[in-house]
Protein backbone atom coordinates (compact mmCIF):
# COMPACT_ATOMS: atom_id res chain seq x y z
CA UNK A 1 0.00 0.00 0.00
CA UNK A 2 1.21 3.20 -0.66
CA UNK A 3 0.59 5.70 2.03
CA UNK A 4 1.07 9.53 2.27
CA UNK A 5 3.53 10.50 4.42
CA UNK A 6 1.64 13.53 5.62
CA UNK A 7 -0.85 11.85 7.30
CA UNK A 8 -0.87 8.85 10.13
CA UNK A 9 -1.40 5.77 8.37
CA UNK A 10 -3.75 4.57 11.01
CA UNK A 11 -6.14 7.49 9.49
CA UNK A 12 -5.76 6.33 5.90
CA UNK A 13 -6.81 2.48 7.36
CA UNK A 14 -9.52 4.07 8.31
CA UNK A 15 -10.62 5.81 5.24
CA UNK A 16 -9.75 2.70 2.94
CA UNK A 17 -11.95 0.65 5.21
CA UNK A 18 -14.96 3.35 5.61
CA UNK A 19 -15.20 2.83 1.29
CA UNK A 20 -15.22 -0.82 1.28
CA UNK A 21 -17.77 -0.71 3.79
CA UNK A 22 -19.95 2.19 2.26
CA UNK A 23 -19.36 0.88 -1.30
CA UNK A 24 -20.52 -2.67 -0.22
CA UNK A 25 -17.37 -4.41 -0.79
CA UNK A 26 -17.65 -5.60 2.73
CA UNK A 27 -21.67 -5.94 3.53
CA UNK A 28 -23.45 -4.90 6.67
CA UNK A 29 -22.69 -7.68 9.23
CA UNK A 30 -20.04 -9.35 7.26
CA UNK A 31 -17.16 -11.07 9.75
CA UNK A 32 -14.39 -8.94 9.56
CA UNK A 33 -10.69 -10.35 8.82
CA UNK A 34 -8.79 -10.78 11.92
CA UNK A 35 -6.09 -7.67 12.90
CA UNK A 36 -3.01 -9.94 12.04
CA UNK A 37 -4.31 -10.86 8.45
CA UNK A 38 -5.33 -7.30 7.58
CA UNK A 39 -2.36 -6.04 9.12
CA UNK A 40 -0.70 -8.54 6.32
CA UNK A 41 -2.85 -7.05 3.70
CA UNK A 42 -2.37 -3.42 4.24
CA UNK A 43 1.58 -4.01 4.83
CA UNK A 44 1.45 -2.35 8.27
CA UNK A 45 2.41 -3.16 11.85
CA UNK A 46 -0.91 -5.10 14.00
CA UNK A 47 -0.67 -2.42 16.17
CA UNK A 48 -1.01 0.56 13.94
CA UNK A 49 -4.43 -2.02 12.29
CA UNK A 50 -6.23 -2.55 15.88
CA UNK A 51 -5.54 1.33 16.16
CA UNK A 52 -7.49 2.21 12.67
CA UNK A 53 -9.99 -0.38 13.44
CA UNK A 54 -10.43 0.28 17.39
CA UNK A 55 -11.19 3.74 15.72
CA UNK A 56 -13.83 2.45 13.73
CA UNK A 57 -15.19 0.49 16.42
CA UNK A 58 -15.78 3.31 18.28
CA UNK A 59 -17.45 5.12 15.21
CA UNK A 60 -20.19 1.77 15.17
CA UNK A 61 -18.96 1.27 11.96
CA UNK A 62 -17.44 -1.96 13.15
CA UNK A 63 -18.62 -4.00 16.23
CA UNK A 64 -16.56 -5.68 18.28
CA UNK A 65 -17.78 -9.14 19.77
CA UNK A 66 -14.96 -10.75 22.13
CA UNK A 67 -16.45 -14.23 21.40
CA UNK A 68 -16.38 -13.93 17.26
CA UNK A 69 -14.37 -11.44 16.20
CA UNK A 70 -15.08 -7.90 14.52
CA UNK A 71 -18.22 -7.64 12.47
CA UNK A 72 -18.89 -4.46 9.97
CA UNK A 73 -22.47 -2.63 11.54
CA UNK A 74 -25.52 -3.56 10.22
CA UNK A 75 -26.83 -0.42 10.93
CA UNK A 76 -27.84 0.79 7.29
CA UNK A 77 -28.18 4.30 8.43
CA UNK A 78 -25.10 5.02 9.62
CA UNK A 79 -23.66 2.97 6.31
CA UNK A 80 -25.85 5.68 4.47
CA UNK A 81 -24.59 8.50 6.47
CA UNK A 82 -20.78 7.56 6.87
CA UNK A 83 -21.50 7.59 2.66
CA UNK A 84 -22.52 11.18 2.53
CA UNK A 85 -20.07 12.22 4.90
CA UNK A 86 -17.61 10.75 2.15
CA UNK A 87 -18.99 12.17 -0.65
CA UNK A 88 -19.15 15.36 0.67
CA UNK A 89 -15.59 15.50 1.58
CA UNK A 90 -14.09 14.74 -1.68
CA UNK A 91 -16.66 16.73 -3.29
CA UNK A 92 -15.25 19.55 -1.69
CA UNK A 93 -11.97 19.07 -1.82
CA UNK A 94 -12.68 18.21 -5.94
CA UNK A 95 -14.45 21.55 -5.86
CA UNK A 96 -11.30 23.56 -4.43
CA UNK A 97 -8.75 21.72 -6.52
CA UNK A 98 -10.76 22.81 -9.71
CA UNK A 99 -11.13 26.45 -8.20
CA UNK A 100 -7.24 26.61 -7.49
CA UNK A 101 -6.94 25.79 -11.67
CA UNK A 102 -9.66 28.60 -12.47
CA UNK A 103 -12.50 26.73 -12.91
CA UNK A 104 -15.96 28.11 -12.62
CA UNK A 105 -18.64 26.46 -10.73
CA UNK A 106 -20.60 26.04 -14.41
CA UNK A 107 -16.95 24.94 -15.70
CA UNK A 108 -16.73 22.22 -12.59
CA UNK A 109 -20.00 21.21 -13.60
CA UNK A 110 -19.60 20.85 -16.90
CA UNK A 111 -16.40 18.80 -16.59
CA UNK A 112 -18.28 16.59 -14.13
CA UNK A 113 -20.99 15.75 -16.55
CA UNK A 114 -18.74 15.30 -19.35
CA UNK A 115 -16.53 13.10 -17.29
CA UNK A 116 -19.82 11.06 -16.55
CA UNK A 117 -20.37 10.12 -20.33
């Protein structure tokens, strides 16, 4: 994984995890892989995993059951709204990088809808 620098990896976990979840690539109530093997997967220490996904626990994005493991919420709302929250971000942060190159808001737009084609 390729991580930037400027920001604690345990966040970007975080963020990489709140799309699968919100884009359905892991489903509400789906078992979540144990710290070790994500760890493996992401290329990062177990501690700096349990951190990201302690994190998320605490969101309710994730639920932690002692007895069988980590489970992604099956609370569709917050699914919904943790997906807004996304969109908006990078909506906005879309919006100021096209502002910093000159763009109007009817030029942002119209990239955006010719980018949708």
């Amino acid at each position: 994984m390729d991580f930037d620098a400027s920001v604690p990896i345990y966040l970007q976990i975080m963020e990489q995890i709140r799309e699968k979840v919100v884009s359905g690539q892991w489903g509400a109530g789906e078992h979540v892989t144990p710290v070790r093997d994500l760890a493996a997967q992401f290329s990062v220490n177990p501690n700096t995993m349990q951190r990201a996904l302690a994190e998320l626990d605490r969101e309710g994005l994730l639920k932690n059951e002692r007895t069988s493991g980590r489970f992604v919420t099956t609370d569709t709302a917050l699914i919904a709204h943790c997906r807004s929250a996304l969109v908006a971000a990078r909506t906005m942060h879309f919006a100021e990088d096209m502002a910093r190159l000159g763009l109007t808001r009817a030029d942002i737009l119209a990239a955006v809808q010719s980018g949708l084609k």
